[in-house]
PDB file of N, CA and C in Angstrom:
ATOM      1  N   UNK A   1       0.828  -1.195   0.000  1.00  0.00           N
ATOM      2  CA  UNK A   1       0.000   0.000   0.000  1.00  0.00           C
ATOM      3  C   UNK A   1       0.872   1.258   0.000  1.00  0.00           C
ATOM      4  N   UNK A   2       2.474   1.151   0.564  1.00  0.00           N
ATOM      5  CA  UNK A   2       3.191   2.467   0.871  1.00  0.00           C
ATOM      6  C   UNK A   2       3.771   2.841  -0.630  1.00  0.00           C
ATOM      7  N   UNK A   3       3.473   1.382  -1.251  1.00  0.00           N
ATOM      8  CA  UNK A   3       4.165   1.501  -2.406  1.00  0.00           C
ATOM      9  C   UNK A   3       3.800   2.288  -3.465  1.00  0.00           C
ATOM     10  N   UNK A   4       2.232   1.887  -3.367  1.00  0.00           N
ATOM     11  CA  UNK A   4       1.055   2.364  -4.148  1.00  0.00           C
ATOM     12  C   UNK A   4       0.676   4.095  -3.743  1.00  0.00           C
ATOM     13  N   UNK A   5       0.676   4.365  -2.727  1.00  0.00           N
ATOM     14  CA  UNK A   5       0.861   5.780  -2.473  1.00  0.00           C
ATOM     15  C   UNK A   5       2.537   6.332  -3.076  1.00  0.00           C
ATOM     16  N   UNK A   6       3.282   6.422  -2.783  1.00  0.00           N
ATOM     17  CA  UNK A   6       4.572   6.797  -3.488  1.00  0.00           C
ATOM     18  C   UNK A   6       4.319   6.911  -5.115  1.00  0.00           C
ATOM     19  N   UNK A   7       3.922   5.689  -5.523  1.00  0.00           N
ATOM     20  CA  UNK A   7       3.827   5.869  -7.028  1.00  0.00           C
ATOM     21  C   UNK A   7       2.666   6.659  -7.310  1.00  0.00           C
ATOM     22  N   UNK A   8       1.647   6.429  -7.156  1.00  0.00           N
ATOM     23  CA  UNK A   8       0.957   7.818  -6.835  1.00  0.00           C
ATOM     24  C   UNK A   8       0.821   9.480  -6.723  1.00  0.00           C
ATOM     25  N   UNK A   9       1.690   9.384  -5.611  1.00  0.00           N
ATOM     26  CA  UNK A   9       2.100  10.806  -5.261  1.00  0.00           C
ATOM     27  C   UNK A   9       3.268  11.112  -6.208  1.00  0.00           C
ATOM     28  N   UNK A  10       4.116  10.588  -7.104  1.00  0.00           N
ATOM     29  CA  UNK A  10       5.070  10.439  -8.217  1.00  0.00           C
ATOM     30  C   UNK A  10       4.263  11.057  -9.345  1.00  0.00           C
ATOM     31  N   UNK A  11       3.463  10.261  -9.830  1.00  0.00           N
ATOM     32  CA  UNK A  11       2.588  10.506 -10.860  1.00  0.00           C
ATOM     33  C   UNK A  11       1.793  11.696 -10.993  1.00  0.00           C
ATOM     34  N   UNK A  12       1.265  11.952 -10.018  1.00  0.00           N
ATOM     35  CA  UNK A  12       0.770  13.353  -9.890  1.00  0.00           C
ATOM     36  C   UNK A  12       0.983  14.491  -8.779  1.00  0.00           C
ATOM     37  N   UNK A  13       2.418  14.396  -8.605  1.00  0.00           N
ATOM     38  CA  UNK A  13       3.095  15.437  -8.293  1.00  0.00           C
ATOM     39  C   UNK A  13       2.738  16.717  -9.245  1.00  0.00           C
ATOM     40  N   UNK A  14       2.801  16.804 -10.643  1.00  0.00           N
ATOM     41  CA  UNK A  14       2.029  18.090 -10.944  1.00  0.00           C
ATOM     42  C   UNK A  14       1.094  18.729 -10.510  1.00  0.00           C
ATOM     43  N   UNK A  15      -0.086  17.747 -10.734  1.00  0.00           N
ATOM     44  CA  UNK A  15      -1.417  18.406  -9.872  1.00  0.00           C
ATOM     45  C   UNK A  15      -1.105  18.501  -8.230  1.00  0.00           C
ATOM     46  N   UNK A  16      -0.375  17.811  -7.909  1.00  0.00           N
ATOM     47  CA  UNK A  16      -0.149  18.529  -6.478  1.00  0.00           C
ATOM     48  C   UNK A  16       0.260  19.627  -6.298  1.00  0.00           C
ATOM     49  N   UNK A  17       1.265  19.813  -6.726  1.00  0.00           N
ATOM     50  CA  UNK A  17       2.038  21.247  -6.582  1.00  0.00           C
ATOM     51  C   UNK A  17       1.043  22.263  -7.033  1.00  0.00           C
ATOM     52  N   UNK A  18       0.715  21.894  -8.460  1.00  0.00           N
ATOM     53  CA  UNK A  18      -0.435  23.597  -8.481  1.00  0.00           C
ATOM     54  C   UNK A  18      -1.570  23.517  -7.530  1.00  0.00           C
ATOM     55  N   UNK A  19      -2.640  22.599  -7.165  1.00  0.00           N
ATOM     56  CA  UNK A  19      -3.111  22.875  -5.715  1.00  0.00           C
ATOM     57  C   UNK A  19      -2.994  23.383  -5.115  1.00  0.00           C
ATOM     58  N   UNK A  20      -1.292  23.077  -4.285  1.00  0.00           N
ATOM     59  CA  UNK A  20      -0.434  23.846  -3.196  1.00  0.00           C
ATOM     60  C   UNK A  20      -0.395  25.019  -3.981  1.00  0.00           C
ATOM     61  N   UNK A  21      -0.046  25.671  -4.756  1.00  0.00           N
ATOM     62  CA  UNK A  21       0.352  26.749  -5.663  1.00  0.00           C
ATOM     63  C   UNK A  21      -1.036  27.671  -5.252  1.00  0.00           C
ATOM     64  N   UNK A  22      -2.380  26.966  -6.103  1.00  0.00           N
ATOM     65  CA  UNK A  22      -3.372  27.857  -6.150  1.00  0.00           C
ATOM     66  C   UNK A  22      -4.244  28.113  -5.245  1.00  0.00           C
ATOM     67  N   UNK A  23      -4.101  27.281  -3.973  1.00  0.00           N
ATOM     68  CA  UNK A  23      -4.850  27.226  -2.759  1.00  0.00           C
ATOM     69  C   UNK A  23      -4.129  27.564  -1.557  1.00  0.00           C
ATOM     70  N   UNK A  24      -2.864  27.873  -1.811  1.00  0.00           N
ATOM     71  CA  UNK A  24      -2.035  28.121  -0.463  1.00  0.00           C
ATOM     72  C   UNK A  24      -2.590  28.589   0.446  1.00  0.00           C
ATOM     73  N   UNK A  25      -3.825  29.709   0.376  1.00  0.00           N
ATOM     74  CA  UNK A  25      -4.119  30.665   1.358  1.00  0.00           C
ATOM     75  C   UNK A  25      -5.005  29.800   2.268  1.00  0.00           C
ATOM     76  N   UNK A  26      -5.621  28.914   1.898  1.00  0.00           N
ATOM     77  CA  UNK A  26      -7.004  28.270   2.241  1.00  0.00           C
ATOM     78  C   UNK A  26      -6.573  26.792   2.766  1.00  0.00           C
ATOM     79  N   UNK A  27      -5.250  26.069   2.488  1.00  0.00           N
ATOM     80  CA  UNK A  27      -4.928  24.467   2.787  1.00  0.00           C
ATOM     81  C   UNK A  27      -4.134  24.776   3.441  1.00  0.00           C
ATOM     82  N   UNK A  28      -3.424  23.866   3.852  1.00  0.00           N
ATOM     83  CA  UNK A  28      -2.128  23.708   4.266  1.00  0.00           C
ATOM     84  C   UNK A  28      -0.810  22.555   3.757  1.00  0.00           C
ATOM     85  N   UNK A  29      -1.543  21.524   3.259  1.00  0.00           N
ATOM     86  CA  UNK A  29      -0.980  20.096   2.427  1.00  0.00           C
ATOM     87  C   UNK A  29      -2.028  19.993   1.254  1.00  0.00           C
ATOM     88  N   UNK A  30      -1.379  19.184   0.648  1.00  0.00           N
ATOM     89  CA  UNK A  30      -1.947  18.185  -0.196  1.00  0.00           C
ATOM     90  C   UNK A  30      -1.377  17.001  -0.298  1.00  0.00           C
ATOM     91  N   UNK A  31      -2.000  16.038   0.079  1.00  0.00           N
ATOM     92  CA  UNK A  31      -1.706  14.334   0.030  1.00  0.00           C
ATOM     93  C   UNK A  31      -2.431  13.285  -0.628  1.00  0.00           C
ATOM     94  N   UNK A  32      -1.602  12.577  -1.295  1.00  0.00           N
ATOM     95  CA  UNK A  32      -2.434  11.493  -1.489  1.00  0.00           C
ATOM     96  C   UNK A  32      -3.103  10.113  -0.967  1.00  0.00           C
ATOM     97  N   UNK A  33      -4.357   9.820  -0.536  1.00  0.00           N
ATOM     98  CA  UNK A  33      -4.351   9.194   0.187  1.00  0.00           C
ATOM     99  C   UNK A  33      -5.161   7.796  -0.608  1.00  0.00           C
ATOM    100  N   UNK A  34      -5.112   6.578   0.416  1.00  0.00           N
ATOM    101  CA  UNK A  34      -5.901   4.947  -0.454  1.00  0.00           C
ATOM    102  C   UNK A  34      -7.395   5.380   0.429  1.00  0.00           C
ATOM    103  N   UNK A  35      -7.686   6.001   1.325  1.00  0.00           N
ATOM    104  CA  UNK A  35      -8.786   5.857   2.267  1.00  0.00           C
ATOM    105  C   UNK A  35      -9.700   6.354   1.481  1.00  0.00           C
ATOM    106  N   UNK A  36     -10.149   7.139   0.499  1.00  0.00           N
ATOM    107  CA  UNK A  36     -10.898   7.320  -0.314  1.00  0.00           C
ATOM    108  C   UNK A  36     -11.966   6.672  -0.898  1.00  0.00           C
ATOM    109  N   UNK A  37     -12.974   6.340  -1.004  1.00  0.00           N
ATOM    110  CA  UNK A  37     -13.400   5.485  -1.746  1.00  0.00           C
ATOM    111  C   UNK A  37     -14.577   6.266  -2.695  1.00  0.00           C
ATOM    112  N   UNK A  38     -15.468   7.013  -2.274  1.00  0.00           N
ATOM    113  CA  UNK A  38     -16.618   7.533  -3.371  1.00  0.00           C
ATOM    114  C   UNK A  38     -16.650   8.842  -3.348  1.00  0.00           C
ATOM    115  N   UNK A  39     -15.494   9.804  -3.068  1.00  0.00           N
ATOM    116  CA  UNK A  39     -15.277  10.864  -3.305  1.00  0.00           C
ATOM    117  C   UNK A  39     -13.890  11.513  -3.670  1.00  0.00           C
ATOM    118  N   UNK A  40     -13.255  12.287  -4.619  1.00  0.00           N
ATOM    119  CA  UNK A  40     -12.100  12.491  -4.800  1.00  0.00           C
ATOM    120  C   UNK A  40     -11.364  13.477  -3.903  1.00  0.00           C
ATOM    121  N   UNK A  41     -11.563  13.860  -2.867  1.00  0.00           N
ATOM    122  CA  UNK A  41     -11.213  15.011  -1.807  1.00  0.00           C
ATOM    123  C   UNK A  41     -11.815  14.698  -0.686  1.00  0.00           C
ATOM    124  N   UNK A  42     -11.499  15.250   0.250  1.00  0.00           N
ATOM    125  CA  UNK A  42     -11.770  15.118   1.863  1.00  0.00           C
ATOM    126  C   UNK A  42     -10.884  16.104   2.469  1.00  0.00           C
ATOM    127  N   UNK A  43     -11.515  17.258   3.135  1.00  0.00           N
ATOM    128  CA  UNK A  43     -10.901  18.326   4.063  1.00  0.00           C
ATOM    129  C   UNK A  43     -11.122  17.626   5.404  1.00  0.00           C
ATOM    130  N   UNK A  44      -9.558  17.615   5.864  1.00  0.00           N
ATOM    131  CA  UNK A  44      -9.025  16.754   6.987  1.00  0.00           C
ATOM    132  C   UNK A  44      -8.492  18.297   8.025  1.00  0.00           C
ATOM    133  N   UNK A  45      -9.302  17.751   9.499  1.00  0.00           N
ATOM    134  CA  UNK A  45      -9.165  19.076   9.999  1.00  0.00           C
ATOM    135  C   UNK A  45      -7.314  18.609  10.893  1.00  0.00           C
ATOM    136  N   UNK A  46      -6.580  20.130  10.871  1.00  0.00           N
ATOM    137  CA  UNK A  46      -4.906  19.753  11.582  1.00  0.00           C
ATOM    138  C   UNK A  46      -5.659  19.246  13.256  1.00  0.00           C
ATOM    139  N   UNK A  47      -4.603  18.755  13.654  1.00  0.00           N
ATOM    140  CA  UNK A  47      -4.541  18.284  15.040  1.00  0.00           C
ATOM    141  C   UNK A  47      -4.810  19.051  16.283  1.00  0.00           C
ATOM    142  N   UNK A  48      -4.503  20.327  15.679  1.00  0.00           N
ATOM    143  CA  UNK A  48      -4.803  21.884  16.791  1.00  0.00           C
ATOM    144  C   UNK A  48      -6.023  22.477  16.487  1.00  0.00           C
ATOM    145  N   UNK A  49      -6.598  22.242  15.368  1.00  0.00           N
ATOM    146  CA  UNK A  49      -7.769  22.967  15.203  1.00  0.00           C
ATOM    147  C   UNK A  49      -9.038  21.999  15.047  1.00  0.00           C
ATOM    148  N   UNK A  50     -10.146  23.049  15.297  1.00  0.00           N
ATOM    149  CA  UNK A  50     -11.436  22.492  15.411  1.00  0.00           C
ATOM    150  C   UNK A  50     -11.873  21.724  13.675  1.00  0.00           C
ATOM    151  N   UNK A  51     -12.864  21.004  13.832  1.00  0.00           N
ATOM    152  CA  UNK A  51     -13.253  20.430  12.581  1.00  0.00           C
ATOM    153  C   UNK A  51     -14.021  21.417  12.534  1.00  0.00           C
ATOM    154  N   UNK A  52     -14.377  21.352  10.524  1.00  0.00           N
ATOM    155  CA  UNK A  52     -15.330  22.351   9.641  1.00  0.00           C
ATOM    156  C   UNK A  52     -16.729  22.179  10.842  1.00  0.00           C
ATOM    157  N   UNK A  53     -17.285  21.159  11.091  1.00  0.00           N
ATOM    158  CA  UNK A  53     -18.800  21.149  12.000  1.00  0.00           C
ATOM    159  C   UNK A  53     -18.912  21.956  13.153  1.00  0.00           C
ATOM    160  N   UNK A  54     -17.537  21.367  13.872  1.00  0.00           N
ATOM    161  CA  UNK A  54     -17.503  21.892  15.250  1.00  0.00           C
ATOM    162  C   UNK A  54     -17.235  23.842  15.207  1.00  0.00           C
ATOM    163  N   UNK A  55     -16.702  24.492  13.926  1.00  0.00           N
ATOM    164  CA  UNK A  55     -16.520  25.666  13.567  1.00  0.00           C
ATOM    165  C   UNK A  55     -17.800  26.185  13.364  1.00  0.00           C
ATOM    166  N   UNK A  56     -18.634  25.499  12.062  1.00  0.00           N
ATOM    167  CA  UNK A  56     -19.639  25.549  11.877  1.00  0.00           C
ATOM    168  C   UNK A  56     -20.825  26.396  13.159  1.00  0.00           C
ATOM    169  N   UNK A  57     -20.703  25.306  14.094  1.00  0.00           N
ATOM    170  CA  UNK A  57     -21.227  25.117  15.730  1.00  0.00           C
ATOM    171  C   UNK A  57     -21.010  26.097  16.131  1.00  0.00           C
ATOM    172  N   UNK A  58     -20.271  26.523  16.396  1.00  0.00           N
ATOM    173  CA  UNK A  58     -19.424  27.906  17.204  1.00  0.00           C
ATOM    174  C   UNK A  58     -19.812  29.255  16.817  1.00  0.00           C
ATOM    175  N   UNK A  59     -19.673  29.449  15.471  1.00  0.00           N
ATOM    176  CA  UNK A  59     -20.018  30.433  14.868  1.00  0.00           C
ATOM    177  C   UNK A  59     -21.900  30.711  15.091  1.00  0.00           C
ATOM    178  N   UNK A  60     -22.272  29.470  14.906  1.00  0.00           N
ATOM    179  CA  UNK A  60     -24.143  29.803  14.836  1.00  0.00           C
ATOM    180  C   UNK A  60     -24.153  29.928  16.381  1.00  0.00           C
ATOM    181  N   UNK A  61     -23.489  29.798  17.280  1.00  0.00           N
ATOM    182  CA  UNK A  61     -23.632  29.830  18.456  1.00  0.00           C
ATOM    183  C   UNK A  61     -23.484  31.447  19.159  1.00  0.00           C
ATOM    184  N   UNK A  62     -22.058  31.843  18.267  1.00  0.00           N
ATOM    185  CA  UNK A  62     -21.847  33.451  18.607  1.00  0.00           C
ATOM    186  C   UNK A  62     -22.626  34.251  18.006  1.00  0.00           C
ATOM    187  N   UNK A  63     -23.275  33.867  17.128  1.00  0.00           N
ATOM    188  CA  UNK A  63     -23.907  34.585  16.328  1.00  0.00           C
ATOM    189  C   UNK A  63     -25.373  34.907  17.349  1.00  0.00           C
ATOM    190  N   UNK A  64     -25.801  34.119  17.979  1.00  0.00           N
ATOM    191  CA  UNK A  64     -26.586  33.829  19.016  1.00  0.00           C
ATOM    192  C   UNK A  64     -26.422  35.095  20.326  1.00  0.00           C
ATOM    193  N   UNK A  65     -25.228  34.773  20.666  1.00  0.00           N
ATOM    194  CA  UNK A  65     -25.340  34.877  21.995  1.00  0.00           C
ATOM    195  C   UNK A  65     -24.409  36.781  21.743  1.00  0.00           C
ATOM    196  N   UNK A  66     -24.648  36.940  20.442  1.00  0.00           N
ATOM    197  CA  UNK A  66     -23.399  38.314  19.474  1.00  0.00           C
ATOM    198  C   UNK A  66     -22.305  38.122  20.136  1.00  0.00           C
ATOM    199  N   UNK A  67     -21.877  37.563  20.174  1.00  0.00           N
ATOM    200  CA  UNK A  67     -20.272  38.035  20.109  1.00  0.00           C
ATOM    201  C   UNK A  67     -19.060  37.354  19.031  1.00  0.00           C
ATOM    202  N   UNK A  68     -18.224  37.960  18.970  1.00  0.00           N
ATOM    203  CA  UNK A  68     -17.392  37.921  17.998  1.00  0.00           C
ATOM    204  C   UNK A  68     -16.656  36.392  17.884  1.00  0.00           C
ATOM    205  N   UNK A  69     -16.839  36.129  16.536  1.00  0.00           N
ATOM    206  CA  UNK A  69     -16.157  34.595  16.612  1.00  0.00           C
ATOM    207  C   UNK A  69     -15.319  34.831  15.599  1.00  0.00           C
ATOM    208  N   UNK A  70     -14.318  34.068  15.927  1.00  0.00           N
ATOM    209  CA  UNK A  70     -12.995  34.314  14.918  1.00  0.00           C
ATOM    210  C   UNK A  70     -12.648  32.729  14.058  1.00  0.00           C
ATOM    211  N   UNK A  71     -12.335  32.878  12.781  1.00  0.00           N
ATOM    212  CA  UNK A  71     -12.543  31.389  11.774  1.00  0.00           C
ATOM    213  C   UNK A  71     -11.051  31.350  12.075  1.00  0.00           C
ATOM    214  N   UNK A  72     -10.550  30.484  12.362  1.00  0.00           N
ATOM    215  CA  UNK A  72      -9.333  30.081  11.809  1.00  0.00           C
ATOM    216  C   UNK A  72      -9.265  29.181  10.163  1.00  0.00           C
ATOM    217  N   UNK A  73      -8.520  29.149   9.763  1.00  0.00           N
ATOM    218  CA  UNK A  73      -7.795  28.661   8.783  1.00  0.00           C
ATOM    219  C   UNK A  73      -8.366  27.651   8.380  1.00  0.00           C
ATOM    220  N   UNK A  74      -8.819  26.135   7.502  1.00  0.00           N
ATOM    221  CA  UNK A  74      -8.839  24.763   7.961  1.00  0.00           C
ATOM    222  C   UNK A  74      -7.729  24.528   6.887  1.00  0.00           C
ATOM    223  N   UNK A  75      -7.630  22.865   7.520  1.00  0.00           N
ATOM    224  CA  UNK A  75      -6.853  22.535   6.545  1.00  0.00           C
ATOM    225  C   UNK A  75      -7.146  21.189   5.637  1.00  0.00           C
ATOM    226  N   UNK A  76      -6.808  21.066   4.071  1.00  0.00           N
ATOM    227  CA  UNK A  76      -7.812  20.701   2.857  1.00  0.00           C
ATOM    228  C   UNK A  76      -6.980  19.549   2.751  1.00  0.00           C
TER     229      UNK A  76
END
């Protein structure tokens, strides 16, 4: 399987890089992954930050109670 990712990520190293290139502001990586199965993408939240839902949550919550909620970054 490590093999199959490597050759992979080999092969379309182009489209990776312009990704990274044209999305820098908004991702943080691009990887290729086997876990995929019926969709070609998946925004994977970093280890420090909240997931897209739990952001989601927060925000309809401040929005509620007014006060200021701040988005961080996610990462794609």
């Amino acid at each position: 399987m490590r093999k199959e990712v490597k050759s992979l990520t080999r092969k379309f190293s182009p489209l990776i890089e312009y990704a990274k290139q044209e999305l820098k502001n908004e991702i943080k990586d691009v990887k290729v992954s086997m876990r995929l199965v019926d969709s070609p993408v998946v925004i994977v939240a970093d280890m420090m930050n909240d997931t897209p839902n739990k952001e989601r949550i927060e925000a309809a919550t401040a929005m509620k109670n007014t006060l200021q909620y701040n988005k961080e970054k996610n990462v794609l």
